[in-house]
C-alpha atoms as a PDB file:
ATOM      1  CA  UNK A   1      -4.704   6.422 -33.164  1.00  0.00           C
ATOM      2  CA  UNK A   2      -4.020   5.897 -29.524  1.00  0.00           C
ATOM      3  CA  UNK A   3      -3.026   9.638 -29.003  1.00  0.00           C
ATOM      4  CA  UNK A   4      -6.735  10.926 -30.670  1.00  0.00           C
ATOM      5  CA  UNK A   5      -7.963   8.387 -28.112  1.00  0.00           C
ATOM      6  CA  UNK A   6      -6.495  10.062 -25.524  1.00  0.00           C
ATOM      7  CA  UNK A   7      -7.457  13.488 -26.934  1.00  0.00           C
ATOM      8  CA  UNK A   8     -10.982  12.325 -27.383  1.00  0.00           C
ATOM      9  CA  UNK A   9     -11.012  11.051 -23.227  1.00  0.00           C
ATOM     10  CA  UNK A  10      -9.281  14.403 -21.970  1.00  0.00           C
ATOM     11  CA  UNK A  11     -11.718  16.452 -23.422  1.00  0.00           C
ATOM     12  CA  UNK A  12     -14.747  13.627 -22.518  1.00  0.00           C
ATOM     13  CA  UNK A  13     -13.466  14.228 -18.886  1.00  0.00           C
ATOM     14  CA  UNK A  14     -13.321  17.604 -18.903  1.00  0.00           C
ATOM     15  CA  UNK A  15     -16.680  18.025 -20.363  1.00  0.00           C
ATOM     16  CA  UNK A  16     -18.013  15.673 -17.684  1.00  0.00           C
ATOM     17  CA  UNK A  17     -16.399  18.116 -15.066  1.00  0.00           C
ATOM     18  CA  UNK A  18     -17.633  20.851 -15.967  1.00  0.00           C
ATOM     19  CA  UNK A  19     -21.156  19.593 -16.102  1.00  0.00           C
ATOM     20  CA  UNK A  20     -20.911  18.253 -12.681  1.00  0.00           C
ATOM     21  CA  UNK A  21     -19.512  21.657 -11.541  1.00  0.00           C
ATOM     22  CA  UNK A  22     -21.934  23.523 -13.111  1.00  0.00           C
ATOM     23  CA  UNK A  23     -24.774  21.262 -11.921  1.00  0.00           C
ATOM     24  CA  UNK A  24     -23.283  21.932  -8.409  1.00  0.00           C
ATOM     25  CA  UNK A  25     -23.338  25.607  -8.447  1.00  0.00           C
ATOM     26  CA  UNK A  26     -26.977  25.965  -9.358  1.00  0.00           C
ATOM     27  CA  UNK A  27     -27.312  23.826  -6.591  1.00  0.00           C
ATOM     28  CA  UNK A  28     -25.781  25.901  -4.050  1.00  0.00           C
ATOM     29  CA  UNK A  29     -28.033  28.978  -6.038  1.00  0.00           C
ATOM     30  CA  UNK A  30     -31.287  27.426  -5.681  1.00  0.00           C
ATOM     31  CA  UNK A  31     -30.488  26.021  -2.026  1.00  0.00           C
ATOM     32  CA  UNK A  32     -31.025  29.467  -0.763  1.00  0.00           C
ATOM     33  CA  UNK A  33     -34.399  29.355  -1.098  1.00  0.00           C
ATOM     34  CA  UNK A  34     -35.108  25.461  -1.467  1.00  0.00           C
ATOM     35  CA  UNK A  35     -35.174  22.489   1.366  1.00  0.00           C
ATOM     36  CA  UNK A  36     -32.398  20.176   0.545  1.00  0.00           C
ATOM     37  CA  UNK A  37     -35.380  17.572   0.042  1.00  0.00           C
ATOM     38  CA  UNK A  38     -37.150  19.220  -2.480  1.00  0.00           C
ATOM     39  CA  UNK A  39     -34.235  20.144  -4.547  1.00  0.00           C
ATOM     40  CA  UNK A  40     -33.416  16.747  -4.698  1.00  0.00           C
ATOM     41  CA  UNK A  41     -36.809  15.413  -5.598  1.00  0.00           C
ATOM     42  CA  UNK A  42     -37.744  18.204  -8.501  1.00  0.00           C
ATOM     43  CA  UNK A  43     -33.951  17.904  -9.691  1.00  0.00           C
ATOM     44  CA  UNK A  44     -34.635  14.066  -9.722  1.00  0.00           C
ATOM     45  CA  UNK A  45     -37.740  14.419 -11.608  1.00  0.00           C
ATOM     46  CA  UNK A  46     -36.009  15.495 -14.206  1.00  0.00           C
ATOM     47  CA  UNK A  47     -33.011  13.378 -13.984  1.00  0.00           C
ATOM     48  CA  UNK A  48     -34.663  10.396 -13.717  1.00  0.00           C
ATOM     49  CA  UNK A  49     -36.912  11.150 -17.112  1.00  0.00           C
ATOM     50  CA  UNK A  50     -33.508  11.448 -18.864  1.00  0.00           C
ATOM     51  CA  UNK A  51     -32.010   7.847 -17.711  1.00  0.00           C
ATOM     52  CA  UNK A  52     -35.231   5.961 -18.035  1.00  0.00           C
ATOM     53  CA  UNK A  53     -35.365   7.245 -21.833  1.00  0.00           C
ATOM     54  CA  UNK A  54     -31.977   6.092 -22.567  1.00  0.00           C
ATOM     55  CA  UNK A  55     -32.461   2.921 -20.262  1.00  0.00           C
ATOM     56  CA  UNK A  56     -35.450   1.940 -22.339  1.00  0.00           C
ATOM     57  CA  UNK A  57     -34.110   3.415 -25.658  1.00  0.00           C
ATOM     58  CA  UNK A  58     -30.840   1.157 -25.600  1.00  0.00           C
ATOM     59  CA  UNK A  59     -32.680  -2.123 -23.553  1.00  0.00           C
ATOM     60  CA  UNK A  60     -30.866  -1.501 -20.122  1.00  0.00           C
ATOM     61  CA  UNK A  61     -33.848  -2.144 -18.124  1.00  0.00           C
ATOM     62  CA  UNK A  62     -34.333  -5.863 -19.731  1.00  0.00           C
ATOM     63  CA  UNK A  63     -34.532  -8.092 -16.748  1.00  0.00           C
ATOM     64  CA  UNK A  64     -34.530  -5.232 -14.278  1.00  0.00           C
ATOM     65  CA  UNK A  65     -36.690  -6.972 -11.708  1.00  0.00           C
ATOM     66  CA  UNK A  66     -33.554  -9.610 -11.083  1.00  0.00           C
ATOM     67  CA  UNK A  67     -31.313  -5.984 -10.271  1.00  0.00           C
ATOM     68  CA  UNK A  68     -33.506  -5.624  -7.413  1.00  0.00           C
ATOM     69  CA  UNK A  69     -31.276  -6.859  -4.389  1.00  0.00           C
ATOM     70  CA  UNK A  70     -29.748  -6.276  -1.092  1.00  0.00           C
ATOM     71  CA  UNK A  71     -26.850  -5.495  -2.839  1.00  0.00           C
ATOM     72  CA  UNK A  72     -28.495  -2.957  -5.018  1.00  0.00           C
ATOM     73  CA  UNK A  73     -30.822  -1.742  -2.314  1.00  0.00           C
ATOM     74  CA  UNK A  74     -27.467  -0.768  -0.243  1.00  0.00           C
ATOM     75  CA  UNK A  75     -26.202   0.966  -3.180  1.00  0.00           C
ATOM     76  CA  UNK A  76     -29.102   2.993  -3.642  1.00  0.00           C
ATOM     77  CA  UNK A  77     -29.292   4.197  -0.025  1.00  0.00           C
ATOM     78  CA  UNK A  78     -25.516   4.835  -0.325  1.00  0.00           C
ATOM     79  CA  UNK A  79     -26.293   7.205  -3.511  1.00  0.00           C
ATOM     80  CA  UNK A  80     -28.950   8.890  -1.421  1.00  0.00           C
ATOM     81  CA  UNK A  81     -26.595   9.872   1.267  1.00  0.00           C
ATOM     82  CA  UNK A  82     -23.653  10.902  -0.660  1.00  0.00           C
ATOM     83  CA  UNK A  83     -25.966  13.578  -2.753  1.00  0.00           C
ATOM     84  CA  UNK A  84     -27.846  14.662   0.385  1.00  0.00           C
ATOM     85  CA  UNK A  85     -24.532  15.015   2.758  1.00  0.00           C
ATOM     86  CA  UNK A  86     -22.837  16.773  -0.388  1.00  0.00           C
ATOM     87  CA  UNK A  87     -25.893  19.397  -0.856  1.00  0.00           C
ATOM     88  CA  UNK A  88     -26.038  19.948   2.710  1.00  0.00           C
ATOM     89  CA  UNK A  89     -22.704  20.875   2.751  1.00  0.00           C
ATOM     90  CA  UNK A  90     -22.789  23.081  -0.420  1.00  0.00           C
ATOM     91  CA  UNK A  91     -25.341  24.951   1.504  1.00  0.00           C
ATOM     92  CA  UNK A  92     -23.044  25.984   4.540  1.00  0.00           C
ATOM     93  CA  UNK A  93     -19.512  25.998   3.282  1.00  0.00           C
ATOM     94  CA  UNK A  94     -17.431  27.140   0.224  1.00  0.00           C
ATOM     95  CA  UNK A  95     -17.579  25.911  -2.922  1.00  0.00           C
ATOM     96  CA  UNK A  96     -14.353  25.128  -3.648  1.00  0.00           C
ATOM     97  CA  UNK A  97     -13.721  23.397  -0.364  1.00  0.00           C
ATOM     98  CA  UNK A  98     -16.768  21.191  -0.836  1.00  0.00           C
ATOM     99  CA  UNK A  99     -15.206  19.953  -3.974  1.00  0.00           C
ATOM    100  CA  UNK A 100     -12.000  20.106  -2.923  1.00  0.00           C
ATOM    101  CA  UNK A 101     -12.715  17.460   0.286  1.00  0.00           C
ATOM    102  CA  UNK A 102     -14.784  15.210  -2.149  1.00  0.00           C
ATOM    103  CA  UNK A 103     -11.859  14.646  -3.963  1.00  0.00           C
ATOM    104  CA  UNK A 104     -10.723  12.623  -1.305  1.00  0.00           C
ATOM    105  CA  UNK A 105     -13.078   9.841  -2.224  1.00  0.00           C
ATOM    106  CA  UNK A 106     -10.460   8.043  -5.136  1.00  0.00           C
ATOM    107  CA  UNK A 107      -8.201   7.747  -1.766  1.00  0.00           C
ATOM    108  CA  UNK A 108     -11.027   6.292   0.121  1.00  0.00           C
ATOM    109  CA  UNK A 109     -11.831   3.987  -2.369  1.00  0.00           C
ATOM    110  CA  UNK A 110      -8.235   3.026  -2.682  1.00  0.00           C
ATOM    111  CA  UNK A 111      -8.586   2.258   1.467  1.00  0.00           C
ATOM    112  CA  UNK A 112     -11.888   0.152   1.001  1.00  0.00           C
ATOM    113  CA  UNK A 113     -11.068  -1.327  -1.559  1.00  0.00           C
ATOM    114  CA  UNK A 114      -7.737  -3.115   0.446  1.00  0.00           C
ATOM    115  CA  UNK A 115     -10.040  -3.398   2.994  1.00  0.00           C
ATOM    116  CA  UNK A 116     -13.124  -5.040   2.355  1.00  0.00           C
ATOM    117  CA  UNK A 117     -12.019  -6.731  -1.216  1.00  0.00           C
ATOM    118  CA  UNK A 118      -8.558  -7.712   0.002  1.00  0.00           C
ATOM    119  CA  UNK A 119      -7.132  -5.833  -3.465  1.00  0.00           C
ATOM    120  CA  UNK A 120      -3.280  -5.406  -3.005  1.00  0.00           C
ATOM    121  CA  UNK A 121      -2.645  -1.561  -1.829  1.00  0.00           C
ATOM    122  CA  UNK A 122       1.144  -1.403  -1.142  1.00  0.00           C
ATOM    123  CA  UNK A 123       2.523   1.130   1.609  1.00  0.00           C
ATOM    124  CA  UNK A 124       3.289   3.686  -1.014  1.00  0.00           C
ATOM    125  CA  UNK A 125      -0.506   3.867  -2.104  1.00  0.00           C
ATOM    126  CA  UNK A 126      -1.542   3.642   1.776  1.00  0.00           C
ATOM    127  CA  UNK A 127       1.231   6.482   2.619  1.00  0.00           C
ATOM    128  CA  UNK A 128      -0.436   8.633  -0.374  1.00  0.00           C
ATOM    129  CA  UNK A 129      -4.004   7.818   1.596  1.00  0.00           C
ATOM    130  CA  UNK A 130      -2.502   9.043   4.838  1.00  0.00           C
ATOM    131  CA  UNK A 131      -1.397  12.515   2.701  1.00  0.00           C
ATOM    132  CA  UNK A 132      -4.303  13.007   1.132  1.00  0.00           C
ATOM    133  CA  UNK A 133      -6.318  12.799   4.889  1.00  0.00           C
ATOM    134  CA  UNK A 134      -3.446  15.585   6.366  1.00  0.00           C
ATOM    135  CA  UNK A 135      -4.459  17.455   3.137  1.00  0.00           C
ATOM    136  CA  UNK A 136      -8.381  17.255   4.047  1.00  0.00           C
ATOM    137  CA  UNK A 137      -7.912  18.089   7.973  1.00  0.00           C
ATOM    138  CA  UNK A 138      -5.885  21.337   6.224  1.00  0.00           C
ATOM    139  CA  UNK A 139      -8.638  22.526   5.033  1.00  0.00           C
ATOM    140  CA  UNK A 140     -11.540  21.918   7.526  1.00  0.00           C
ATOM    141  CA  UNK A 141      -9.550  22.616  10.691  1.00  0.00           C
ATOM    142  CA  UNK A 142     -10.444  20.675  12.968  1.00  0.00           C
ATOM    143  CA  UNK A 143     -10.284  22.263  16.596  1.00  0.00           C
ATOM    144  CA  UNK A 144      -9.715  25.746  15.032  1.00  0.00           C
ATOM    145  CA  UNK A 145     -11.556  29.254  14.748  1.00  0.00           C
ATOM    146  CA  UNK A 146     -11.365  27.980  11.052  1.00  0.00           C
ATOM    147  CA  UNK A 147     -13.587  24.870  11.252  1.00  0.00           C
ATOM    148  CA  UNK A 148     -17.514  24.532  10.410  1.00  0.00           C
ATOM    149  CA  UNK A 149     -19.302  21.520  11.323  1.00  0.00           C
ATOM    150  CA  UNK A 150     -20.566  21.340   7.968  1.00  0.00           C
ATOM    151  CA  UNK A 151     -17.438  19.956   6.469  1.00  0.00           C
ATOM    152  CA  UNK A 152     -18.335  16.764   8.383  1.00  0.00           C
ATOM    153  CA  UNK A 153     -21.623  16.298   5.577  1.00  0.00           C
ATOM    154  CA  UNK A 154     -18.755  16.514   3.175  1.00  0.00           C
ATOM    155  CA  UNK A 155     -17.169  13.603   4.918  1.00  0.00           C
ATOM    156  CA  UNK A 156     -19.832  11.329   5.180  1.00  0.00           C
ATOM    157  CA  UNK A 157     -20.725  11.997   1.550  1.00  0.00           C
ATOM    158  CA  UNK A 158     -17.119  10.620   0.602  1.00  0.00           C
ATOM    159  CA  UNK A 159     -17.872   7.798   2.392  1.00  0.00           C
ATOM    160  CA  UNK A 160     -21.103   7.227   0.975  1.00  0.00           C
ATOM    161  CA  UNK A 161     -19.150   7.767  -2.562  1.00  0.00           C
ATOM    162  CA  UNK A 162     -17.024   5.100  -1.468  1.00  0.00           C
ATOM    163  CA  UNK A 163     -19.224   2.757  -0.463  1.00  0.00           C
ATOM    164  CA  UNK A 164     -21.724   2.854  -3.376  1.00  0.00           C
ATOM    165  CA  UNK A 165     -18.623   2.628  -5.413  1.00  0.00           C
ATOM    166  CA  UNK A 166     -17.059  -0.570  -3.809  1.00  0.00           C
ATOM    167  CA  UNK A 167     -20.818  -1.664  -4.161  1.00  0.00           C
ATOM    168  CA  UNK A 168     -20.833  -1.098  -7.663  1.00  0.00           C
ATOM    169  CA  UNK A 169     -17.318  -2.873  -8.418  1.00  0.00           C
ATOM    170  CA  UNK A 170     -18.552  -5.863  -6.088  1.00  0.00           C
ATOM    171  CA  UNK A 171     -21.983  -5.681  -8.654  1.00  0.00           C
ATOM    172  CA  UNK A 172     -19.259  -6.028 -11.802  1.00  0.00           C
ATOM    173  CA  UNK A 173     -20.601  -6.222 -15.652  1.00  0.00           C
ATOM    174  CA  UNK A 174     -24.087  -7.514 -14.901  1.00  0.00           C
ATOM    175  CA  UNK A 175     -25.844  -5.358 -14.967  1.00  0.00           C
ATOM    176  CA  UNK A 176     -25.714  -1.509 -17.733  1.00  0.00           C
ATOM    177  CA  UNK A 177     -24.252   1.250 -16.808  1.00  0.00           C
ATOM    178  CA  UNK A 178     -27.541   3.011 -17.635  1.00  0.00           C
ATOM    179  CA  UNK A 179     -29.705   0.629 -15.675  1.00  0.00           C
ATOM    180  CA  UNK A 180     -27.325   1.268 -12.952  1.00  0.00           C
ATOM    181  CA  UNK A 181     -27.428   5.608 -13.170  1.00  0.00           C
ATOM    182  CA  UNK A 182     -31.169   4.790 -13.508  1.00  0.00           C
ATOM    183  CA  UNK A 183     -31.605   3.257 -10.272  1.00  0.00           C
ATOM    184  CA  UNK A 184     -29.089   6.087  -8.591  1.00  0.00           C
ATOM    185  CA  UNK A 185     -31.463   8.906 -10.177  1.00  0.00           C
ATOM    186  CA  UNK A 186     -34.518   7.270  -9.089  1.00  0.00           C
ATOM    187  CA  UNK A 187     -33.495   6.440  -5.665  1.00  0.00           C
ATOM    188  CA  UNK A 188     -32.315  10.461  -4.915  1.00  0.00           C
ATOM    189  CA  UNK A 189     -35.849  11.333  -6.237  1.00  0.00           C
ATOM    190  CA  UNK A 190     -37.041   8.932  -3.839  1.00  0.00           C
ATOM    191  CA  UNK A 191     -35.011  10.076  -0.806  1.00  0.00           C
ATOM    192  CA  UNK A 192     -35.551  13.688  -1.857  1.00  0.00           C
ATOM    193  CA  UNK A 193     -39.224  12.933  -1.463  1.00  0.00           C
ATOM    194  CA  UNK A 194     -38.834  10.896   1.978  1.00  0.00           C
ATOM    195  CA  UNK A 195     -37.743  14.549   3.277  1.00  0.00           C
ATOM    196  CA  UNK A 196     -40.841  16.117   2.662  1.00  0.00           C
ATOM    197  CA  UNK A 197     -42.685  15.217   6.076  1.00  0.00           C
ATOM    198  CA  UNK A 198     -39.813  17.164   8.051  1.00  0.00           C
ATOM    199  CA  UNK A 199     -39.261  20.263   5.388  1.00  0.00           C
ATOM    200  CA  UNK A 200     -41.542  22.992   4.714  1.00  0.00           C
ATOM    201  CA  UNK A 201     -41.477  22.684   0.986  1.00  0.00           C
ATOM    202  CA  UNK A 202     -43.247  25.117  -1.403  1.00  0.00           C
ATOM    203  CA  UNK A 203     -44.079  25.652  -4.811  1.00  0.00           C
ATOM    204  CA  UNK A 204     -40.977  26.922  -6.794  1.00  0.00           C
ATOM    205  CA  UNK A 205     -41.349  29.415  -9.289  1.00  0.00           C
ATOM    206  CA  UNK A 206     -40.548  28.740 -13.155  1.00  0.00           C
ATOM    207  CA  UNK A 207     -37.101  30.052 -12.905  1.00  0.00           C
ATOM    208  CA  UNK A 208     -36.195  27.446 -10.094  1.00  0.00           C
ATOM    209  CA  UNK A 209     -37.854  24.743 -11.980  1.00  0.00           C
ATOM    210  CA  UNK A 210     -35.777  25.515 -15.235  1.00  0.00           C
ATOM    211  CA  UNK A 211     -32.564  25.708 -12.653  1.00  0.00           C
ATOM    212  CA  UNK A 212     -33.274  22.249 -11.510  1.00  0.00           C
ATOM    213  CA  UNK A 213     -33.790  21.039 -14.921  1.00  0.00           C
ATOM    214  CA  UNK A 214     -31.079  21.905 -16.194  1.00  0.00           C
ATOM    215  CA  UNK A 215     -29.093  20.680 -13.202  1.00  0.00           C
ATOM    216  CA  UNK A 216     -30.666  17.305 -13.703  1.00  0.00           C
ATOM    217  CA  UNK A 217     -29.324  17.415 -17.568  1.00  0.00           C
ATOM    218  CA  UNK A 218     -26.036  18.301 -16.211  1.00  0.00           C
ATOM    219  CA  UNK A 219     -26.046  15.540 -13.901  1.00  0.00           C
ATOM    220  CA  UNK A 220     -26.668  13.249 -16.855  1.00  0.00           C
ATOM    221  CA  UNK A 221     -24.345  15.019 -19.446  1.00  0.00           C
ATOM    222  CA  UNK A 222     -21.717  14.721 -16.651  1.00  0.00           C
ATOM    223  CA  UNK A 223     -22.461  11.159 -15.922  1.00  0.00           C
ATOM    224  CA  UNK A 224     -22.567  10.501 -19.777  1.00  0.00           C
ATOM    225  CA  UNK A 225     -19.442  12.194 -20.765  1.00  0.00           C
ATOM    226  CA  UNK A 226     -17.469  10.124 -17.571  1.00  0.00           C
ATOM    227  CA  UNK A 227     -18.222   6.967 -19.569  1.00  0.00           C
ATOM    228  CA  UNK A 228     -16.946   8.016 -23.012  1.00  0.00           C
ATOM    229  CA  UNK A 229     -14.045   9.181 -20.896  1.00  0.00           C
ATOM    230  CA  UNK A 230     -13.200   6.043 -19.736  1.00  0.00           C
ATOM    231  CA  UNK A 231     -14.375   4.020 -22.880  1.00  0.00           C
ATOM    232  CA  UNK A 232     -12.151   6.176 -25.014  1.00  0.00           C
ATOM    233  CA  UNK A 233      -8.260   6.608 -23.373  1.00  0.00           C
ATOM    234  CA  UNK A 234      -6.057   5.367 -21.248  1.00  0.00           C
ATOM    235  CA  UNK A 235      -6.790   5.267 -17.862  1.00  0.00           C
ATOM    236  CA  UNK A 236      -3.677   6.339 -16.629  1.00  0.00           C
ATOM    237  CA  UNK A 237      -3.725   9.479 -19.219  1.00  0.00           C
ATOM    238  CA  UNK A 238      -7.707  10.374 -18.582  1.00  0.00           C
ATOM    239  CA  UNK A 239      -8.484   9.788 -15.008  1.00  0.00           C
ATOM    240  CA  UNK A 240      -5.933  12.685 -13.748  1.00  0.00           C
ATOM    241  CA  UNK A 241      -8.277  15.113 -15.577  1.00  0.00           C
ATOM    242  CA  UNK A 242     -11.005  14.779 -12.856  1.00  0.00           C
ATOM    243  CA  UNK A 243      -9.433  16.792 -10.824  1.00  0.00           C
ATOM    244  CA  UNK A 244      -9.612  19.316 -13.143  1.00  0.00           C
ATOM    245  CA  UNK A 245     -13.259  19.605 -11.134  1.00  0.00           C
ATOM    246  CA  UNK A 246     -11.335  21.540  -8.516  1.00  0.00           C
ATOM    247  CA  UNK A 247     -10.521  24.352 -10.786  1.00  0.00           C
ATOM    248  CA  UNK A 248     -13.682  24.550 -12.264  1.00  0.00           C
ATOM    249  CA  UNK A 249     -15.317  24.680  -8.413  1.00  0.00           C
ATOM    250  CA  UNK A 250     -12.750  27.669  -7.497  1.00  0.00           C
ATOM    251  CA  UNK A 251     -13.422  29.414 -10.816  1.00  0.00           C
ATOM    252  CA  UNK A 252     -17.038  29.191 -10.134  1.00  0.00           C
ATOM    253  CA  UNK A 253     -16.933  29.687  -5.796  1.00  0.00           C
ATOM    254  CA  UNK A 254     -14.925  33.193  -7.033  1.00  0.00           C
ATOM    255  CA  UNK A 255     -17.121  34.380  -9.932  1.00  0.00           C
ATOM    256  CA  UNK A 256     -20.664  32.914  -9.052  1.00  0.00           C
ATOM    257  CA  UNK A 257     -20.503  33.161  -5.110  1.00  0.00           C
ATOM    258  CA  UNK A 258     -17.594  35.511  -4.264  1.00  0.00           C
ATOM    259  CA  UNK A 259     -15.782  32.538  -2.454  1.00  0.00           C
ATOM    260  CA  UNK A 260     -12.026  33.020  -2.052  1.00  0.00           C
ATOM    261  CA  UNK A 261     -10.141  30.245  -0.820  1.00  0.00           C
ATOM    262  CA  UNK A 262      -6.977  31.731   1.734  1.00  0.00           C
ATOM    263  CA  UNK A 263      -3.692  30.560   1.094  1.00  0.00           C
ATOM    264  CA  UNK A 264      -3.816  27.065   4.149  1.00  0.00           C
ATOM    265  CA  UNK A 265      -6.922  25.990   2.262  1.00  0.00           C
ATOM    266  CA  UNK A 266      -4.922  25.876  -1.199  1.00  0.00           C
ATOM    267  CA  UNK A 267      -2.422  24.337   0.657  1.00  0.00           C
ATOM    268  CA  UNK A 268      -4.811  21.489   1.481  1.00  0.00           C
ATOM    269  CA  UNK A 269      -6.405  20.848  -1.744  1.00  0.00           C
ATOM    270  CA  UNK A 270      -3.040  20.484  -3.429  1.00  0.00           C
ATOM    271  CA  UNK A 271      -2.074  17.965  -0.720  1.00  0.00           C
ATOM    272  CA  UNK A 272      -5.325  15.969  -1.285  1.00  0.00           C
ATOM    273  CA  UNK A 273      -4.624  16.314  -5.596  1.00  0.00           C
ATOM    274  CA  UNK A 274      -1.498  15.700  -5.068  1.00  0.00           C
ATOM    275  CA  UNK A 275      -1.736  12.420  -3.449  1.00  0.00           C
ATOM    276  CA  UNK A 276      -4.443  11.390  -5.484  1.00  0.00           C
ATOM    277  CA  UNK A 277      -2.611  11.697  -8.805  1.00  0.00           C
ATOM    278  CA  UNK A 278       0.150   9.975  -6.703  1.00  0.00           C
ATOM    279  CA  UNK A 279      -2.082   7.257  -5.988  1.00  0.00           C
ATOM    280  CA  UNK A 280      -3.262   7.213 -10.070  1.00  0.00           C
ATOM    281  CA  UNK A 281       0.428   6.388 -10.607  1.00  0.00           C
ATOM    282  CA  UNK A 282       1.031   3.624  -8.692  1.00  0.00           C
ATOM    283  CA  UNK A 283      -2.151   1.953  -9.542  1.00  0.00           C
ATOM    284  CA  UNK A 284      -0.667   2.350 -13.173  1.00  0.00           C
ATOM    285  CA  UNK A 285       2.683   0.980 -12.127  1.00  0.00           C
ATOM    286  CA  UNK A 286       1.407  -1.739 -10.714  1.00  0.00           C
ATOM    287  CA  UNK A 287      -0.822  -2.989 -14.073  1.00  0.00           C
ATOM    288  CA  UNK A 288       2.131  -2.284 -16.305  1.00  0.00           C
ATOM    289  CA  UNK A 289       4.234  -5.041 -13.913  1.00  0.00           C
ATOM    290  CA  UNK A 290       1.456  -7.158 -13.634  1.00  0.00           C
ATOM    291  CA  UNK A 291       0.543  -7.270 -17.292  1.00  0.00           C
ATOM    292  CA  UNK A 292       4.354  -7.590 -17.947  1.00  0.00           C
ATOM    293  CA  UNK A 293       4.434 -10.457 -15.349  1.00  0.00           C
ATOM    294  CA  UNK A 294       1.632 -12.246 -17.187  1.00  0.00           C
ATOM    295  CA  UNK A 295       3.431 -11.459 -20.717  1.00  0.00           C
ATOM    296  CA  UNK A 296       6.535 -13.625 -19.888  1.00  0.00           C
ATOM    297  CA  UNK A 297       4.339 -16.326 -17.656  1.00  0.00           C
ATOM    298  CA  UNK A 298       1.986 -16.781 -20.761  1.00  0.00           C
ATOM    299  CA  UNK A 299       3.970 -19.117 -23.264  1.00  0.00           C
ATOM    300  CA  UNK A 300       3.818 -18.736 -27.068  1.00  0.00           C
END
């Protein structure tokens, strides 16, 4: 049973990378002749229809007025800047190396998490941090003929990742998941829209609109699928499959934009998968001693 388990989380994660992948790439497509702003608001539109339905349809948004606080409010600006910094950066820089630097944020996490929770992060799991960062400065270059000041967006979108999700794991089991993704879509909406004064939006045509449509059903699909992902297998055997993201984001950087990655950038975002499966493995380690620890400490 526990192996169809698995089975049944592999293929929930890889479904949920591929929809965030794909939502990405029309992205980048549409951002040619978009505003960042206004993709985000028309792309929210639609995402935000989807969560409220399911919100409402499954009673995620009882109470919701007692959600509303500064905790939450943080969280929601955090969301904002992670998906503005991370289309900003789709807009100016490869594909692949967009995704590839944003897979830095499980490290980051790891790092905030010892940081500002005071979880136990041992020297191997801070030495697999420190990896992961040479793996990132790989690929942007810093200093180099190589480097575009764009990759810093991708940066500060990691560390708006991180911080929403510290937020979220400081917010714990009170509140649904879906009341949770429904504040997140409404809040890009919102900051899409908060653009508008300092963009020169216009009227996109039907084929844009059905582009951002289906990028906000992607965003939900891929959002969706993450949870049955993690609901369904073990951690340890599911969570490595995010990273199967990158592939998807080189696949589609090759065949959708003509984006090539050269042989120091492949370098890099091996270093920065590397270390994070690294980092996957201790973290399992270190719950199979614990749980062990608590085994023989328990009495019969």
């Amino acid at each position: 049973m526990a192996g169809s388990d698995n089975l049944r989380g592999i293929l929930a994660m890889v479904a949920a990378m591929a929809s965030f992948v794909a939502g990405d790439s029309i992205i980048k497509f549409v951002g040619r002749e978009l505003p960042t702003g206004e993709i985000m608001f028309v792309r929210g539109v639609f995402a935000s229809s989807i969560t409220l339905c399911a919100a409402y349809a499954t009673g995620a948004l009882r109470n919701v007025y007692v959600a509303i606080t500064p905790t939450m409010l943080i969280r929601a600006i955090s969301d904002v800047g992670a998906t503005l910094f991370f289309f900003l950066a789709l807009q100016s820089i490869p594909f692949a190396e967009v995704n590839a630097i944003g897979q830095f944020a499980p490290l980051a996490i790891t790092g905030g998490a010892a940081l500002f929770l005071g979880e136990p992060v041992g020297w191997r799991r801070w030495t697999a941090l420190v990896v992961g960062l040479i793996g990132v400065l790989i690929i942007i270059r810093p200093g180099t003929s190589a480097f575009h000041w764009a990759s810093v967006f991708v940066l500060a979108s990691v560390a708006c990742v991180a911080t929403r999700d510290l937020l979220t794991k400081h917010i714990g089991l009170a509140f649904p998941a879906l009341m949770l993704t429904s504040f997140s879509a409404i809040s890009v909406m919102l900051g899409g829209l908060a653009l508008a004064p300092v963009e020169a939006w216009k009227m996109p045509s039907l084929g844009q609109i059905a582009f951002l449509a289906t990028a906000g059903v992607t965003a939900f699909g891929g959002n969706y699928w993450t949870v049955i992902a993690m609901r369904s297998g073990d951690m340890g055997v599911v969570t490595p499959f995010r990273y199967v993201a990158t592939v998807f984001a080189v696949l589609s950087g090759y065949f959708v934009f003509g984006e090539l990655p050269d042989a120091l950038t492949f370098l890099g975002i091996a270093i920065v998968i590397g270390a994070g499966l690294y980092t996957l493995h201790r973290e399992r380690v270190r719950l199979r001693t614990q749980y062990r620890s608590v085994s023989v400490t328990t009495p019969e």
